[in-house]
PDB file of N, CA and C in Angstrom:
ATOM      1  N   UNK A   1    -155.414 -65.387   3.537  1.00  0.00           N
ATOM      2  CA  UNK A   1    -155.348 -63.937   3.632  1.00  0.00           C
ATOM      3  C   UNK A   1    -153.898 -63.520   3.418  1.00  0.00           C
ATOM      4  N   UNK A   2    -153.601 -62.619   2.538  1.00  0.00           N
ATOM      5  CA  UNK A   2    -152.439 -62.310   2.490  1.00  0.00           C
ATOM      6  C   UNK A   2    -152.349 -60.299   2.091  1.00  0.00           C
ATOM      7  N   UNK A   3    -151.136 -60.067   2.057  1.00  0.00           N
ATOM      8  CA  UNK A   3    -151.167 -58.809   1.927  1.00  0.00           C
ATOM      9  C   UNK A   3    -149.835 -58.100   1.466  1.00  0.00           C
ATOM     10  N   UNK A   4    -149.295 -57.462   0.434  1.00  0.00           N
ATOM     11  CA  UNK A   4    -147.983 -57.078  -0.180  1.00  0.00           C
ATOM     12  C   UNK A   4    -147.411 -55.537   0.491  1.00  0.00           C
ATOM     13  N   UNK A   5    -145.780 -55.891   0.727  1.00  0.00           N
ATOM     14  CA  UNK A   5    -145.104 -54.329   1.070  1.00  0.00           C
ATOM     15  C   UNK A   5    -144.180 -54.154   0.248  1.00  0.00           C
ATOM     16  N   UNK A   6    -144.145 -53.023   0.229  1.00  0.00           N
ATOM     17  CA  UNK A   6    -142.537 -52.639  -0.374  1.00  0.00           C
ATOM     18  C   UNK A   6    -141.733 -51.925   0.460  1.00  0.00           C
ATOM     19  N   UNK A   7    -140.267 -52.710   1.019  1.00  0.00           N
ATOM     20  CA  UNK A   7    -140.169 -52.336   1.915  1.00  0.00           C
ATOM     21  C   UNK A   7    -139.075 -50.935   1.985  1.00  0.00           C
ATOM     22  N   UNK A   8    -139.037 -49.741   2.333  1.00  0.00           N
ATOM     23  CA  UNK A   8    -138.723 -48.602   2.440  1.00  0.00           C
ATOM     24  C   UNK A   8    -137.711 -48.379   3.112  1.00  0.00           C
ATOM     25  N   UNK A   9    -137.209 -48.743   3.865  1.00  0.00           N
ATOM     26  CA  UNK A   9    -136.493 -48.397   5.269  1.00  0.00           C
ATOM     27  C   UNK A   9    -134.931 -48.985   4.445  1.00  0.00           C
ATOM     28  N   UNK A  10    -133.996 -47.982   4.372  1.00  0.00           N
ATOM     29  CA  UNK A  10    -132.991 -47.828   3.850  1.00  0.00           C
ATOM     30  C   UNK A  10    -131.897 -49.387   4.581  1.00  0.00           C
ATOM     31  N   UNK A  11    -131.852 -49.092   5.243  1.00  0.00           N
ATOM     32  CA  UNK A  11    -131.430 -50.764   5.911  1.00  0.00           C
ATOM     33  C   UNK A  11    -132.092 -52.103   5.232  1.00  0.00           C
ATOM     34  N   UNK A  12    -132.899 -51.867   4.391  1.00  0.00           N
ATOM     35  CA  UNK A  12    -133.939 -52.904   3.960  1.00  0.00           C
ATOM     36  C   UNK A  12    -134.762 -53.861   5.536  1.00  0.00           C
ATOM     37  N   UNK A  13    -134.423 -54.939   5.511  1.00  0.00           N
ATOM     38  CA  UNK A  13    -135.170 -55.707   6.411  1.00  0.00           C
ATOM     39  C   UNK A  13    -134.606 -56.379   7.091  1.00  0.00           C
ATOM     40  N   UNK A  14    -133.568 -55.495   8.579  1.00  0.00           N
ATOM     41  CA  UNK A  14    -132.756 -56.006   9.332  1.00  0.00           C
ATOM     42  C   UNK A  14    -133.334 -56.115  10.500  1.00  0.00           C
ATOM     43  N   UNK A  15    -131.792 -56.744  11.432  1.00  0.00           N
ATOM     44  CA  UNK A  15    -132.292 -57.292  12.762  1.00  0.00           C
ATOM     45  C   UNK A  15    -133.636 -56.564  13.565  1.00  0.00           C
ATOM     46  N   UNK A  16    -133.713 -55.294  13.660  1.00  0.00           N
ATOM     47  CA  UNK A  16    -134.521 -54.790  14.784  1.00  0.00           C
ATOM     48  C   UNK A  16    -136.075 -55.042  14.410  1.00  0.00           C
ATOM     49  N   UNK A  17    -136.672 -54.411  12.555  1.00  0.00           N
ATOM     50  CA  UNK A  17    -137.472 -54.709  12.086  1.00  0.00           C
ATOM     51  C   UNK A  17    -138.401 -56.465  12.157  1.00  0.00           C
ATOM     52  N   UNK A  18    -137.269 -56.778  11.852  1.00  0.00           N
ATOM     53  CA  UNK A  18    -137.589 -58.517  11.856  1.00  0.00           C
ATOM     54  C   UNK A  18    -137.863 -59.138  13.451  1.00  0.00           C
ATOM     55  N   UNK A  19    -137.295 -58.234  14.201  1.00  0.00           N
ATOM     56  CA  UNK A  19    -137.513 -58.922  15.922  1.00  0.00           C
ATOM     57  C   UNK A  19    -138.960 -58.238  15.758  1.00  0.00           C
ATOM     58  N   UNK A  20    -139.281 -56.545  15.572  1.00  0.00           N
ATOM     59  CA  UNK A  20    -140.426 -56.400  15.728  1.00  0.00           C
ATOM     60  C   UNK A  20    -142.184 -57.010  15.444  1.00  0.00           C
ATOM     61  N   UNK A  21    -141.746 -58.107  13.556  1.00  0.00           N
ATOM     62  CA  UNK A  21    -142.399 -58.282  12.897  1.00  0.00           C
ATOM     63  C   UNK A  21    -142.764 -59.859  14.139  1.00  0.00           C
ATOM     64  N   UNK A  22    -141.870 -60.778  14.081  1.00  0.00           N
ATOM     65  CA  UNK A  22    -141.522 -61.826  14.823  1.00  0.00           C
ATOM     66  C   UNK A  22    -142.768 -61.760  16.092  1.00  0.00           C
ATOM     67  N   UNK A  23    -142.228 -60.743  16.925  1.00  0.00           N
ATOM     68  CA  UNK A  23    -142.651 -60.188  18.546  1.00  0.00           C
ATOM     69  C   UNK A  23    -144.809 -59.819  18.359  1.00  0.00           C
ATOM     70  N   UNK A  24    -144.917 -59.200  17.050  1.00  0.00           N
ATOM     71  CA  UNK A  24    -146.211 -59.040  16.495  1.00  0.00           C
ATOM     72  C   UNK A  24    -146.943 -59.912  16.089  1.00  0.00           C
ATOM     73  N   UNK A  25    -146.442 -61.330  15.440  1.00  0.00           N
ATOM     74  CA  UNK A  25    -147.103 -62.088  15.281  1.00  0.00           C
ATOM     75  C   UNK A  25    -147.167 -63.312  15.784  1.00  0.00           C
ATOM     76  N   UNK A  26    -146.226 -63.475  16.858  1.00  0.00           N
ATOM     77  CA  UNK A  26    -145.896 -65.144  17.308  1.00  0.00           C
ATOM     78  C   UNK A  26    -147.555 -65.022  18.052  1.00  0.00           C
ATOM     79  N   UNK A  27    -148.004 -64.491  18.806  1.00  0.00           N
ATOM     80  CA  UNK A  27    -148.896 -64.831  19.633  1.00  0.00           C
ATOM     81  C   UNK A  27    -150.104 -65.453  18.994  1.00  0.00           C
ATOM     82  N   UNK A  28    -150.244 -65.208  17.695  1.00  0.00           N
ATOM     83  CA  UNK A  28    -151.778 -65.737  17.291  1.00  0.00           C
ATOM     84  C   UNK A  28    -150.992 -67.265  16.622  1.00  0.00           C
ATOM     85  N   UNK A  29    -152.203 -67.849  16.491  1.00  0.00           N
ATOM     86  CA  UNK A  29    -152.705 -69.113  16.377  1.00  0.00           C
ATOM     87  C   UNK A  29    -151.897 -69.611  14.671  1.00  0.00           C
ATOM     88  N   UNK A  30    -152.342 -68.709  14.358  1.00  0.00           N
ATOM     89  CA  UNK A  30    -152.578 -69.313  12.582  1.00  0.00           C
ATOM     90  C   UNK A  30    -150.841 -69.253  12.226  1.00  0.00           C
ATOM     91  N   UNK A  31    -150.833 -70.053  10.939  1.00  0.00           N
ATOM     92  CA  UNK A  31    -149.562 -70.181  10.432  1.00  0.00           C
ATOM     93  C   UNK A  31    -149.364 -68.836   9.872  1.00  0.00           C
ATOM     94  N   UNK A  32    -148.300 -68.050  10.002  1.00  0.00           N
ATOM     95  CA  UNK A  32    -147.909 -66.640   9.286  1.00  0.00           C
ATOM     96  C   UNK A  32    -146.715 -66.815   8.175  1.00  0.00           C
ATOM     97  N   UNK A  33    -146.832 -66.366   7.763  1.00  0.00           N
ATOM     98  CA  UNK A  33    -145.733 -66.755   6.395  1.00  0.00           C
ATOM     99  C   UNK A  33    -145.022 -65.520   6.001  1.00  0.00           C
ATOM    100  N   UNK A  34    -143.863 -65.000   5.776  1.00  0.00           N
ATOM    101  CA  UNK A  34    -143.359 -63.980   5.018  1.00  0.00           C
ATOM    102  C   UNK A  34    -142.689 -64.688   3.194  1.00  0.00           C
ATOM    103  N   UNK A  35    -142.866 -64.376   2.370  1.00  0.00           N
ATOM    104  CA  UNK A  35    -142.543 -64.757   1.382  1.00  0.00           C
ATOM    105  C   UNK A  35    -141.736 -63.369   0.968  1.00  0.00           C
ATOM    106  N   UNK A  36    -140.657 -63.854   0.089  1.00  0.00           N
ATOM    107  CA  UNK A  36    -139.597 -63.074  -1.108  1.00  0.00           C
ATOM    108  C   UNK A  36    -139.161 -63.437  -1.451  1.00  0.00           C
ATOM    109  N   UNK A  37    -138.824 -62.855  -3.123  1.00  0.00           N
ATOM    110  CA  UNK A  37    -138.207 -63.429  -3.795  1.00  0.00           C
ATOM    111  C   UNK A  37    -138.261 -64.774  -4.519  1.00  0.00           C
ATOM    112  N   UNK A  38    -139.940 -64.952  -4.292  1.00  0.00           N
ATOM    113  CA  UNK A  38    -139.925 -67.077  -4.260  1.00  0.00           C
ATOM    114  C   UNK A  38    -139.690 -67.625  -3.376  1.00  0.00           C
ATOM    115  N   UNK A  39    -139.271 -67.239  -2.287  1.00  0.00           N
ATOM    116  CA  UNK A  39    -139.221 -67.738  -1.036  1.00  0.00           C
ATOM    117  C   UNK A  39    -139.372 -67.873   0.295  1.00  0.00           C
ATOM    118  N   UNK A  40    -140.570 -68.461   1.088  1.00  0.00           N
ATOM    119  CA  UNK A  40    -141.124 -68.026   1.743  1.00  0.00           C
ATOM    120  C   UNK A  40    -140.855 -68.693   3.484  1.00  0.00           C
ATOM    121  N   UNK A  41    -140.858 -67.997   4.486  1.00  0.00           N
ATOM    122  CA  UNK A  41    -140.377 -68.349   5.619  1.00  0.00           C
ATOM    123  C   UNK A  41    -141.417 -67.997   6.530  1.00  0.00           C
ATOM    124  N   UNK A  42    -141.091 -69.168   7.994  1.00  0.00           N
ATOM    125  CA  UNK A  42    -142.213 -69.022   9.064  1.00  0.00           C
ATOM    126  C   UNK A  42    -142.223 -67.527   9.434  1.00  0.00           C
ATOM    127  N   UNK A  43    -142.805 -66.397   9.836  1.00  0.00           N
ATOM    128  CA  UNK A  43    -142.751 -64.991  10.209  1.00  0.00           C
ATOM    129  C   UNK A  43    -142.476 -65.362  11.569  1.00  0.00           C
ATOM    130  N   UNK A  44    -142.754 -66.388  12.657  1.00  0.00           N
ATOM    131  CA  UNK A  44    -142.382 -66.769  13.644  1.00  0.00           C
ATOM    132  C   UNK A  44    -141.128 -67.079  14.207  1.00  0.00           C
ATOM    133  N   UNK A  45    -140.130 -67.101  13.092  1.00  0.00           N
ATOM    134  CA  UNK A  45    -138.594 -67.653  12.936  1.00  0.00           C
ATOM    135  C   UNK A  45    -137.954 -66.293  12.515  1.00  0.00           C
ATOM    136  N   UNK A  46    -137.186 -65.521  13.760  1.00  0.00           N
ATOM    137  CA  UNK A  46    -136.372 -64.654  13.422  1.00  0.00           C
ATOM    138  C   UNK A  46    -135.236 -65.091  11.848  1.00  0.00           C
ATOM    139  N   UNK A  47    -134.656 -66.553  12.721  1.00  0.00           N
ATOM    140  CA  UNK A  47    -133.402 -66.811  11.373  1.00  0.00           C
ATOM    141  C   UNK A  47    -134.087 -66.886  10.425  1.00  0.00           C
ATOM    142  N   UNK A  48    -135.082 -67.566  10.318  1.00  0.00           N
ATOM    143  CA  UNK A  48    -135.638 -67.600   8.945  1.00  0.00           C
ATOM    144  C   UNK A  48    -135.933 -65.748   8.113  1.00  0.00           C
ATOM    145  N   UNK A  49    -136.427 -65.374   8.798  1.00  0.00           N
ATOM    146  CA  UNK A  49    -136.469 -64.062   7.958  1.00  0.00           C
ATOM    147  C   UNK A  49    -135.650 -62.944   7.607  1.00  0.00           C
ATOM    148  N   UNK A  50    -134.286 -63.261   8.560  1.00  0.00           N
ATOM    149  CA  UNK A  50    -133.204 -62.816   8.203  1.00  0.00           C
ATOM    150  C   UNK A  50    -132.424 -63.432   7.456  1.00  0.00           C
ATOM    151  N   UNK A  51    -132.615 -64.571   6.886  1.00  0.00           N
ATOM    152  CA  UNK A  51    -131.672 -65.410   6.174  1.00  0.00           C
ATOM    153  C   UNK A  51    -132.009 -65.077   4.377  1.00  0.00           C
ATOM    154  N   UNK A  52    -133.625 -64.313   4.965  1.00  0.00           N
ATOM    155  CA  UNK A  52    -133.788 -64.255   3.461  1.00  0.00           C
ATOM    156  C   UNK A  52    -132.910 -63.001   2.825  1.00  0.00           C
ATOM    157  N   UNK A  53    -132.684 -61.902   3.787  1.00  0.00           N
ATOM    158  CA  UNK A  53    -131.812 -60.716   2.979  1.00  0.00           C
ATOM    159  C   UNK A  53    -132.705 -60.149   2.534  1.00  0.00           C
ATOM    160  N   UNK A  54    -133.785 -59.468   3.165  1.00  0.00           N
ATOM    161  CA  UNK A  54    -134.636 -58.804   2.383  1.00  0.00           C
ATOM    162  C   UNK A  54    -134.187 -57.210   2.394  1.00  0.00           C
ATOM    163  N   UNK A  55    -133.845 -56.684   0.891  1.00  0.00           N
ATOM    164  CA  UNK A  55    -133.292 -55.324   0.710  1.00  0.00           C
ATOM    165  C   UNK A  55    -134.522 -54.424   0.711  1.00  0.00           C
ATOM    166  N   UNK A  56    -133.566 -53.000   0.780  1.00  0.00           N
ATOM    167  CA  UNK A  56    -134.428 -52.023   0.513  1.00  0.00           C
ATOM    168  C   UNK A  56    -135.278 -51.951  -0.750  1.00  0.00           C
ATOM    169  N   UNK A  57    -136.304 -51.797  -1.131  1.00  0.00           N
ATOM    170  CA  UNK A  57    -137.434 -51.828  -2.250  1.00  0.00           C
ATOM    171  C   UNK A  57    -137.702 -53.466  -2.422  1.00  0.00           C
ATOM    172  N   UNK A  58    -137.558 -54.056  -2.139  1.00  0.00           N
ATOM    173  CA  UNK A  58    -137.996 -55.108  -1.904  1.00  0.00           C
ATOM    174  C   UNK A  58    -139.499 -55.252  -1.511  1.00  0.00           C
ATOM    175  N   UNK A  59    -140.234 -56.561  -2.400  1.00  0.00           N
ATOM    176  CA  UNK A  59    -141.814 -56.586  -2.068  1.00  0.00           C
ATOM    177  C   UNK A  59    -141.622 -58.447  -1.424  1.00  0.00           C
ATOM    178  N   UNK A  60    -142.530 -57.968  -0.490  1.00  0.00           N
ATOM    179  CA  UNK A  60    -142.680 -58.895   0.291  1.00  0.00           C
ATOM    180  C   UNK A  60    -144.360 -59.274   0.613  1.00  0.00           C
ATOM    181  N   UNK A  61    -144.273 -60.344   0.697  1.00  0.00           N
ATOM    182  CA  UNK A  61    -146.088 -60.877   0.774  1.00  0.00           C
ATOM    183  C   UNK A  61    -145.940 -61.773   2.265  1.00  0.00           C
ATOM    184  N   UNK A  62    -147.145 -60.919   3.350  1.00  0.00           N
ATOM    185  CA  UNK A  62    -147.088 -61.557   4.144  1.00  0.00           C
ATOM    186  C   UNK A  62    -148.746 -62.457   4.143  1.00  0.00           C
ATOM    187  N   UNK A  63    -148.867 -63.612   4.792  1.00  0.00           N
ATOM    188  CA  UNK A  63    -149.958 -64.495   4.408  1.00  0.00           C
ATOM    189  C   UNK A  63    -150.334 -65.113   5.933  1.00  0.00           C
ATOM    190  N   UNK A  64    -151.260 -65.665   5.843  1.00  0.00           N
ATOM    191  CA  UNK A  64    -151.560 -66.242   7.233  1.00  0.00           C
ATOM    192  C   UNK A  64    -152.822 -67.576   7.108  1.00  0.00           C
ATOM    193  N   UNK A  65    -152.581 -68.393   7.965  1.00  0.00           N
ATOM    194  CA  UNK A  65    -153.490 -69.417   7.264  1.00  0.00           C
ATOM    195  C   UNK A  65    -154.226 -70.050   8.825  1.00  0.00           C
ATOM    196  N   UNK A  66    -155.704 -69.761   9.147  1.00  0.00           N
ATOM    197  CA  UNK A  66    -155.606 -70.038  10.947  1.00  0.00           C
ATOM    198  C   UNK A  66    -157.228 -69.353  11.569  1.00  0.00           C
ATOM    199  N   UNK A  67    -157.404 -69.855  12.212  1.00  0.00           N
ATOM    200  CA  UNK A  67    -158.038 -69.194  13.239  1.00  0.00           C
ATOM    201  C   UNK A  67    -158.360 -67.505  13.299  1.00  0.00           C
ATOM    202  N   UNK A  68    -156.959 -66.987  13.307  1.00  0.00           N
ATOM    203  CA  UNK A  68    -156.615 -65.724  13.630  1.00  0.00           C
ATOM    204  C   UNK A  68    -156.419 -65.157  12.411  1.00  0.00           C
ATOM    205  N   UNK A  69    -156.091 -65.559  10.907  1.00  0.00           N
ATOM    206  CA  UNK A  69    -154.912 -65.457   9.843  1.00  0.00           C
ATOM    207  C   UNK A  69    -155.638 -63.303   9.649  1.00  0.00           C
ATOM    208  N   UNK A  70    -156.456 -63.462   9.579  1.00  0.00           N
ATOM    209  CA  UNK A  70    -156.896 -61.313   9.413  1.00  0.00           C
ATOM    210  C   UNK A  70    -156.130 -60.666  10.239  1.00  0.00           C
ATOM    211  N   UNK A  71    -156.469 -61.166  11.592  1.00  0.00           N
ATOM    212  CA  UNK A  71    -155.597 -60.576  12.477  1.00  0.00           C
ATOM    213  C   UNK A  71    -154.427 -60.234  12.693  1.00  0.00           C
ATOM    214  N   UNK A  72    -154.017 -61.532  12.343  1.00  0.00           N
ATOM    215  CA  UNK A  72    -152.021 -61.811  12.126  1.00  0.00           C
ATOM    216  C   UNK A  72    -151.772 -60.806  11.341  1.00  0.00           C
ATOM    217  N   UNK A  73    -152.295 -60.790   9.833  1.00  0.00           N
ATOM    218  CA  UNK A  73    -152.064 -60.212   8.603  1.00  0.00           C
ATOM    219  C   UNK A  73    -152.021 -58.931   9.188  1.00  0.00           C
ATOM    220  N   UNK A  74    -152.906 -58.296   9.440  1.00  0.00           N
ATOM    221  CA  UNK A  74    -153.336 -56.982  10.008  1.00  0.00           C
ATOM    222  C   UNK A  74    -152.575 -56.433  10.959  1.00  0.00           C
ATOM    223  N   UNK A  75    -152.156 -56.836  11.757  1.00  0.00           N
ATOM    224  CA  UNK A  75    -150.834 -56.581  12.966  1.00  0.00           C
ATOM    225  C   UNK A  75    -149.352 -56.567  12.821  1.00  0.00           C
ATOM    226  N   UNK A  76    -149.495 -57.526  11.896  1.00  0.00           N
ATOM    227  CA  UNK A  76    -147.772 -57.806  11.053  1.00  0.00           C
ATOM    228  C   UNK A  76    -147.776 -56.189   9.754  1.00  0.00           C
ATOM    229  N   UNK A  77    -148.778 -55.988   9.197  1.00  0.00           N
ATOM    230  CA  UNK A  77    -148.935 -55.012   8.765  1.00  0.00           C
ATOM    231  C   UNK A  77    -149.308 -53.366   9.460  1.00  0.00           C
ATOM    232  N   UNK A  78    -149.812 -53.403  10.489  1.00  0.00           N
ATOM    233  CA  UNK A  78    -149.752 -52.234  11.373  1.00  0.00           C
ATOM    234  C   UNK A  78    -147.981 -52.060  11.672  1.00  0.00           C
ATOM    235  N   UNK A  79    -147.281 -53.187  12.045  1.00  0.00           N
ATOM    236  CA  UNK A  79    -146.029 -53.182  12.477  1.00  0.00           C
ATOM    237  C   UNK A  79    -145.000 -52.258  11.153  1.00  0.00           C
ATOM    238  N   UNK A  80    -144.796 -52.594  10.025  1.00  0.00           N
ATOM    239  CA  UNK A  80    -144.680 -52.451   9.058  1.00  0.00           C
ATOM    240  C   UNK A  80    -144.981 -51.083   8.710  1.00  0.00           C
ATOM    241  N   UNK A  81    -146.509 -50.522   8.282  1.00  0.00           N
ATOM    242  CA  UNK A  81    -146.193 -49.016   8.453  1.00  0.00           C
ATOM    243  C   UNK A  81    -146.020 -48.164   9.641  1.00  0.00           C
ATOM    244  N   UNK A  82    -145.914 -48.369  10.851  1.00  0.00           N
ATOM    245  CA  UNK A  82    -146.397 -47.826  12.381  1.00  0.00           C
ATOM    246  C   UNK A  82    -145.103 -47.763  12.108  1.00  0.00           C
ATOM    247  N   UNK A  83    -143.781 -48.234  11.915  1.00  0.00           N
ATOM    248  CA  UNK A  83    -142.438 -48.535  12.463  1.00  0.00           C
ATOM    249  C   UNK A  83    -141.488 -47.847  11.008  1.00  0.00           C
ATOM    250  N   UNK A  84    -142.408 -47.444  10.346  1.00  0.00           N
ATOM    251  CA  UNK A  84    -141.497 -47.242   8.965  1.00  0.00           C
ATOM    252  C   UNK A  84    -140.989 -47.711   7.900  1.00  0.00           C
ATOM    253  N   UNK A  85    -141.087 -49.345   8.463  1.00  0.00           N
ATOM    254  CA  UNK A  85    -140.659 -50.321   7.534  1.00  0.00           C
ATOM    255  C   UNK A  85    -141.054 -50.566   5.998  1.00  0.00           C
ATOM    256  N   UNK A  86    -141.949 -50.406   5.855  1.00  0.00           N
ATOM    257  CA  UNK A  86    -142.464 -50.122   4.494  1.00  0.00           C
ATOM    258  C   UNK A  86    -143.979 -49.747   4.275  1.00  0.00           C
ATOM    259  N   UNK A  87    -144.412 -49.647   2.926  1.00  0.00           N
ATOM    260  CA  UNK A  87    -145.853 -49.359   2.716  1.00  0.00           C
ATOM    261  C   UNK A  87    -146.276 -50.782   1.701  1.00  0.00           C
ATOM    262  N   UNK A  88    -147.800 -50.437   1.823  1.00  0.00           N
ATOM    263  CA  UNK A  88    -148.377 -51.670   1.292  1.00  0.00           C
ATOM    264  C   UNK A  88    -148.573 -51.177  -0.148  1.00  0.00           C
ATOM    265  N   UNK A  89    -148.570 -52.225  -1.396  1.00  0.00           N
ATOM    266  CA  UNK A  89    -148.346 -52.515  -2.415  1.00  0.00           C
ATOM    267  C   UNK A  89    -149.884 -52.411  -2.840  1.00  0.00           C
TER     268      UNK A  89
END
């Protein structure tokens, strides 16, 4: 299951966003993935998703592989437009 943003929020995809995305999905089961750019990181790993530098207009694919993976997807994405961070692709 996966699902695409583009992300909006003039800061692109900094500290506070990324704690929020992090804080939304650690609890479920399934592996969560943020991918950009070709490169894709645990969504569970703050450093990891800040290391990627994700800018403003930037598309990002979040994925989930699990038990839970709709759910994850779906919550990591409520987070995302609920918070401003971007819209889906």
């Amino acid at each position: 299951m996966e699902k695409q943003y583009k992300i909006t929020s003039s800061e692109g995809l900094h500290a506070r966003p990324c704690t929020l995305l992090v804080s939304a999905v650690t609890p479920f089961s399934s592996d969560v993935q943020l991918t950009y750019d070709g490169r894709s990181v645990n969504l569970k790993s703050i450093m990891g998703v800040m290391a990627l530098g994700i800018p403003a207009d930037g598309i990002i694919t979040i994925s989930a592989n699990g038990s839970d993976e709709e759910a994850a997807v779906e919550k990591a994405g409520a987070v995302i437009l609920e918070e401003g961070i971007g819209v889906e692709v």
